[in-house]
N, C-alpha and C. Protein backbone atom coordinates (compact mmCIF):
# COMPACT_ATOMS: atom_id res chain seq x y z
N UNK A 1 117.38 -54.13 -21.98
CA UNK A 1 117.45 -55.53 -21.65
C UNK A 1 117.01 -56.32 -22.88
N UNK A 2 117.91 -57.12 -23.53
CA UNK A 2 117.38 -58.28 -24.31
C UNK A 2 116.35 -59.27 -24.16
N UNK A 3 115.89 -59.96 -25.05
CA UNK A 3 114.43 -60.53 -24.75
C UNK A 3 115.05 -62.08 -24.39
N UNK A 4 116.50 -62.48 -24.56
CA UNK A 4 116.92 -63.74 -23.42
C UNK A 4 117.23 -63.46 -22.24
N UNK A 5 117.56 -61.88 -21.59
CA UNK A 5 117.87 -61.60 -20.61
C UNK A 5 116.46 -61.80 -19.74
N UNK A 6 115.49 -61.27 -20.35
CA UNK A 6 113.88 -60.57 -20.41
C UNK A 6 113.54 -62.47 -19.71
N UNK A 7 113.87 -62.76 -20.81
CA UNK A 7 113.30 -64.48 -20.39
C UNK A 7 113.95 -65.00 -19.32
N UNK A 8 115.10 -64.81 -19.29
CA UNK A 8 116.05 -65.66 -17.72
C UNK A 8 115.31 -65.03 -16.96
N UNK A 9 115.13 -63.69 -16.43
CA UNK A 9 114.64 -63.33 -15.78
C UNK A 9 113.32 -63.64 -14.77
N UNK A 10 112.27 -63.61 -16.00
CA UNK A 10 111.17 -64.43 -15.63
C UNK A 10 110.80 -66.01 -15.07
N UNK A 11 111.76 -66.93 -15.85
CA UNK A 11 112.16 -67.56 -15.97
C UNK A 11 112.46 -68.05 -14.14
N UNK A 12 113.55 -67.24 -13.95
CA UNK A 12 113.85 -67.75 -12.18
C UNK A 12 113.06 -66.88 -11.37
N UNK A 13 112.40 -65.93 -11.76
CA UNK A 13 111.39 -65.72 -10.69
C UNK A 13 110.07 -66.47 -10.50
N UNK A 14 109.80 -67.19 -11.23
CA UNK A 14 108.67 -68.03 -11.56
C UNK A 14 109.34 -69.48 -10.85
N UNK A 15 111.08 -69.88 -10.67
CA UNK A 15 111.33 -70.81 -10.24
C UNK A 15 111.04 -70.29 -8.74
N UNK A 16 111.59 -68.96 -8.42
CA UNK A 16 111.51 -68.86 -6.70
C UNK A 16 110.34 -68.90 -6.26
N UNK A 17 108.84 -68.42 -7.03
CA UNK A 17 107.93 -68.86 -6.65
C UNK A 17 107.47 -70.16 -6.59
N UNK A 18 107.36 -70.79 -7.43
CA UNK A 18 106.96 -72.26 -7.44
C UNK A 18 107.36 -72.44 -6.16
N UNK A 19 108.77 -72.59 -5.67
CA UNK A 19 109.80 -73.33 -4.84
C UNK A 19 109.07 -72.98 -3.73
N UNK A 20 108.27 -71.69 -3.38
CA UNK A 20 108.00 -70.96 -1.66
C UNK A 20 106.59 -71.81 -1.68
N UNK A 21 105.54 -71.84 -2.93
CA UNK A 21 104.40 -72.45 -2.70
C UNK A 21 104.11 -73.64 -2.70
N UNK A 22 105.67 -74.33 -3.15
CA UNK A 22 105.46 -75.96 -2.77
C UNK A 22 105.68 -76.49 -1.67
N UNK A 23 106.21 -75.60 -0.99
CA UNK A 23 107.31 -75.99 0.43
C UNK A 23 106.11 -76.30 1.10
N UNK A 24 105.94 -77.35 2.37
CA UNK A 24 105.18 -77.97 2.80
C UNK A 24 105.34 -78.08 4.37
N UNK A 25 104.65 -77.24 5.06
CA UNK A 25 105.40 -77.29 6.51
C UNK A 25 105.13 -79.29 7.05
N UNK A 26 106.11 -79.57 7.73
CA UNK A 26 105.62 -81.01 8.34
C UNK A 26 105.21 -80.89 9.36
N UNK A 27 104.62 -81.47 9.70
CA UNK A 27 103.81 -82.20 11.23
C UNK A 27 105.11 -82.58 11.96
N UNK A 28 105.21 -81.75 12.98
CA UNK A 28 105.91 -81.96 14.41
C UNK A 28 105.53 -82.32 15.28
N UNK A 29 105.43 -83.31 15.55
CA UNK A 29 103.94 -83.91 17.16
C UNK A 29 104.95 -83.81 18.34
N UNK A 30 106.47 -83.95 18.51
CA UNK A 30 107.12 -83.25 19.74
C UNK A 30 108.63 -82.90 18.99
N UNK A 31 109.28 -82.26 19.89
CA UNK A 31 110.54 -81.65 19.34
C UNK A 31 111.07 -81.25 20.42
N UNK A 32 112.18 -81.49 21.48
CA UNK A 32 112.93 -81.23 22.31
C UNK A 32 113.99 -80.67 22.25
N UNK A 33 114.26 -80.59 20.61
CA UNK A 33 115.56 -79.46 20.12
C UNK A 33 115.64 -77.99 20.52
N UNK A 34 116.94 -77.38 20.49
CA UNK A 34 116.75 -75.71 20.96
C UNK A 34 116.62 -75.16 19.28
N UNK A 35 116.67 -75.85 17.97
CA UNK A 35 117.01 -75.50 16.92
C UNK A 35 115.69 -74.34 16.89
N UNK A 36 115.78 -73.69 15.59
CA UNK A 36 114.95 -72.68 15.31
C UNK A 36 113.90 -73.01 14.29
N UNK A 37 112.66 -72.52 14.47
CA UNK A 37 111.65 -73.61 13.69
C UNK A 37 111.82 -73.46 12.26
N UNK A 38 112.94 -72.99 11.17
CA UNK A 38 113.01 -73.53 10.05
C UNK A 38 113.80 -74.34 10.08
N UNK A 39 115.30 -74.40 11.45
CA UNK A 39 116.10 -75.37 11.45
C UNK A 39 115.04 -76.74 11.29
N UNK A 40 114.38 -76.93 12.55
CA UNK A 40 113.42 -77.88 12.49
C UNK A 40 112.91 -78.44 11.26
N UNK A 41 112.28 -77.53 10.70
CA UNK A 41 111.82 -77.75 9.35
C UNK A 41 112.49 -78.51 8.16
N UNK A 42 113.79 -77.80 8.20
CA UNK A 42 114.79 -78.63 7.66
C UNK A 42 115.29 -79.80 7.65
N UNK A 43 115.56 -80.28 8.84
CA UNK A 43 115.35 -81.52 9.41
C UNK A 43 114.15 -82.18 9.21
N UNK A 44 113.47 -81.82 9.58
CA UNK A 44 111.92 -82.67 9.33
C UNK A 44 111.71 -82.98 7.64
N UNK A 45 112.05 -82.37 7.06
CA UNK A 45 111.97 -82.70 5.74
C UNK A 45 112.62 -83.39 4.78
N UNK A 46 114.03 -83.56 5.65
CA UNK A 46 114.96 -84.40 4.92
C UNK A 46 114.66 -85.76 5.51
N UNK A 47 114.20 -85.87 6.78
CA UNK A 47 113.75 -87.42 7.48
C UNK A 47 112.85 -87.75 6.85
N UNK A 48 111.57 -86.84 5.97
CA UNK A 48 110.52 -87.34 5.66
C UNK A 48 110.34 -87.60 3.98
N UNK A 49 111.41 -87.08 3.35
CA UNK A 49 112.33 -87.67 2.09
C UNK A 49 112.79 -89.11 2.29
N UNK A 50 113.19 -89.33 3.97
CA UNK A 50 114.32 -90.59 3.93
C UNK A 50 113.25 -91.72 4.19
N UNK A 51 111.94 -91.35 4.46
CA UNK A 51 111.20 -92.43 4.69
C UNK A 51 109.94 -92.17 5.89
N UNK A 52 110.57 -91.27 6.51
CA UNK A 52 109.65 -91.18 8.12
C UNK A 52 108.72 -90.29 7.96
N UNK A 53 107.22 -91.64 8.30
CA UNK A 53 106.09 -90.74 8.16
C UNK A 53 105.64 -89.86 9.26
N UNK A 54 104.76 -88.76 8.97
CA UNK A 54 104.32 -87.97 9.48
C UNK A 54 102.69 -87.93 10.85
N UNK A 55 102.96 -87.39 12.02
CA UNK A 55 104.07 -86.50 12.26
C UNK A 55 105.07 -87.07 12.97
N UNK A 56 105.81 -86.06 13.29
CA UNK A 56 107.33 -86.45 13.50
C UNK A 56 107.59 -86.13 15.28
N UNK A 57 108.36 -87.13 15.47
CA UNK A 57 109.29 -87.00 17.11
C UNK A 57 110.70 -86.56 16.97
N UNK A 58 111.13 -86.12 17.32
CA UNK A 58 112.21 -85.47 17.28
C UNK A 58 112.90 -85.34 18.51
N UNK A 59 114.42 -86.03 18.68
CA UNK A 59 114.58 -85.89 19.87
C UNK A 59 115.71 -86.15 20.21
N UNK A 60 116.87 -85.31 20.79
CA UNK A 60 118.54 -84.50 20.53
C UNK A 60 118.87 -85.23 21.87
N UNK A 61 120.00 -85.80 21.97
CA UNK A 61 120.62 -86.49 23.13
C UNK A 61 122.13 -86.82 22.88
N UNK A 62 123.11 -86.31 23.54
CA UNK A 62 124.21 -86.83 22.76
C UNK A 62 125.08 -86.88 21.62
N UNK A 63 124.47 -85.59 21.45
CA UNK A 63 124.83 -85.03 19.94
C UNK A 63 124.07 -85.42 18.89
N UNK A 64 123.28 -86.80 19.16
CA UNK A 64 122.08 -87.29 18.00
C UNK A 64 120.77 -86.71 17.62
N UNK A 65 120.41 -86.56 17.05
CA UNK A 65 119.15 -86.51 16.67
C UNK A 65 117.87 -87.59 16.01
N UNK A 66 117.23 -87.75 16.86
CA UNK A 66 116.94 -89.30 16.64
C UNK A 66 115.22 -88.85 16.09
N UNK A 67 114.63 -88.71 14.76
CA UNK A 67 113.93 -88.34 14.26
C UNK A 67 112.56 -89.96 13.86
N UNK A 68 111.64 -89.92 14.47
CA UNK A 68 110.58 -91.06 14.25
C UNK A 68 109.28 -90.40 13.82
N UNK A 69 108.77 -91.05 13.21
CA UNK A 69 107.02 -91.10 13.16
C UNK A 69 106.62 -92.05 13.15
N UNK A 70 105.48 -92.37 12.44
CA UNK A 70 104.16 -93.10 12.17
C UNK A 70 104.05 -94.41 11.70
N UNK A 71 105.51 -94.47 11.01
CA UNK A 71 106.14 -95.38 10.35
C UNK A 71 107.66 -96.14 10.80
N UNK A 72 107.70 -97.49 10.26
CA UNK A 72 108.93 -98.18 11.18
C UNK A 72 110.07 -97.98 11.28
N UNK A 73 110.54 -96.58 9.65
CA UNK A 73 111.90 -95.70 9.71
C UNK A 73 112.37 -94.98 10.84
N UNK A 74 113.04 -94.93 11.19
CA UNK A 74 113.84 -94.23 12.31
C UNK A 74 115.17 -93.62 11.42
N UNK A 75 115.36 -92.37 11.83
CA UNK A 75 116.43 -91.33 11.29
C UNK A 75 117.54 -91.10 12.08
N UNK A 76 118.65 -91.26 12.31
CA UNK A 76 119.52 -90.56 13.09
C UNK A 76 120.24 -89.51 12.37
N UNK A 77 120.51 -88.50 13.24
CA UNK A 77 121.65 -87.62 12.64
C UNK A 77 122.11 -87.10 13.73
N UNK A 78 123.71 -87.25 13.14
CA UNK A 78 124.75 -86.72 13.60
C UNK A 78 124.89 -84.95 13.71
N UNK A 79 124.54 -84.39 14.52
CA UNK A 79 123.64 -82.55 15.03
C UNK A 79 125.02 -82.30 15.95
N UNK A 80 125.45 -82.83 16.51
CA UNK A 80 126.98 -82.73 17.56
C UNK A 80 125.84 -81.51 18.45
N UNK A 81 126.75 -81.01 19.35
CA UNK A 81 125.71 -80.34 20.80
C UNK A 81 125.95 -78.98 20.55
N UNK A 82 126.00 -78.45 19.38
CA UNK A 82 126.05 -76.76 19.00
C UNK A 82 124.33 -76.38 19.27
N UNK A 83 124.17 -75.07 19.24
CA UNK A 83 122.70 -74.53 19.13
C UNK A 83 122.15 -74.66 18.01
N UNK A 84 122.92 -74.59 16.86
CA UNK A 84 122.76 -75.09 15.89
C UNK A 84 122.93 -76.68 15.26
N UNK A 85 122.19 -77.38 14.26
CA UNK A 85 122.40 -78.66 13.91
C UNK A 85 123.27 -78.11 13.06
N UNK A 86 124.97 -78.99 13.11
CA UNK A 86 126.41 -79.41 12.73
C UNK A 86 126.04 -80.65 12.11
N UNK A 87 125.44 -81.09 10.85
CA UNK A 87 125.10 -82.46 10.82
C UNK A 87 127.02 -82.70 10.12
N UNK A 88 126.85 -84.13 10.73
CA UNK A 88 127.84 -85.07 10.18
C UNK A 88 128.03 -86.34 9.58
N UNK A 89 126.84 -87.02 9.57
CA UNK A 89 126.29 -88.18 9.18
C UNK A 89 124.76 -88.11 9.04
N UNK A 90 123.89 -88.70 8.71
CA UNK A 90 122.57 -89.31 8.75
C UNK A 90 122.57 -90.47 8.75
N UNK A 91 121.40 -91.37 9.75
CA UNK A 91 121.48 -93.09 8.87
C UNK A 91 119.93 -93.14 9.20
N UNK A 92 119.25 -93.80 8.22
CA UNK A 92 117.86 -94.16 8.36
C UNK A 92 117.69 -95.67 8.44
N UNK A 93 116.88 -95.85 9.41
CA UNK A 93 116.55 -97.33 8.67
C UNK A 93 115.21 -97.72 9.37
């Protein structure tokens, strides 16, 4: 192995770590979804990027997902009624 191979190497294993020890579970204070708790997670983290403070309500009706906290942002997303979230839109405001 070459010593740039040697370096990429290190290089992205040092990125996959960083990436696992920054990850930050969020505060879920209710959740009525059937999703699976990294689905959740996933969700919760992109609402709390979009503005919505922590912790979080979460709550699937109609294909929506209507994501609130602490703060006056409100999240929708478009999840359609699979077991899984199908997102198709988001809107925050």
């Amino acid at each position: 192995m070459n010593k740039s191979m040697r370096n990429s190497l290190i290089f992205a294993i040092g990125l996959v770590v960083a990436a696992g020890v920054s990850a930050k579970e969020i505060k879920v204070a209710s959740n009525n979804t059937a999703y699976t708790p990294e689905e959740v997670q996933k969700l919760a983290n992109t609402a709390v990027k979009m503005g919505v403070k922590e912790p979080l309500n979460m709550n699937v009706a109609s294909g929506n997902l209507i994501v609130t906290g602490s703060s006056d942002t409100k999240c929708i997303f478009k999840v359609g009624t699979a077991k899984t979230p199908q997102i198709s839109g988001i809107s925050c405001k």
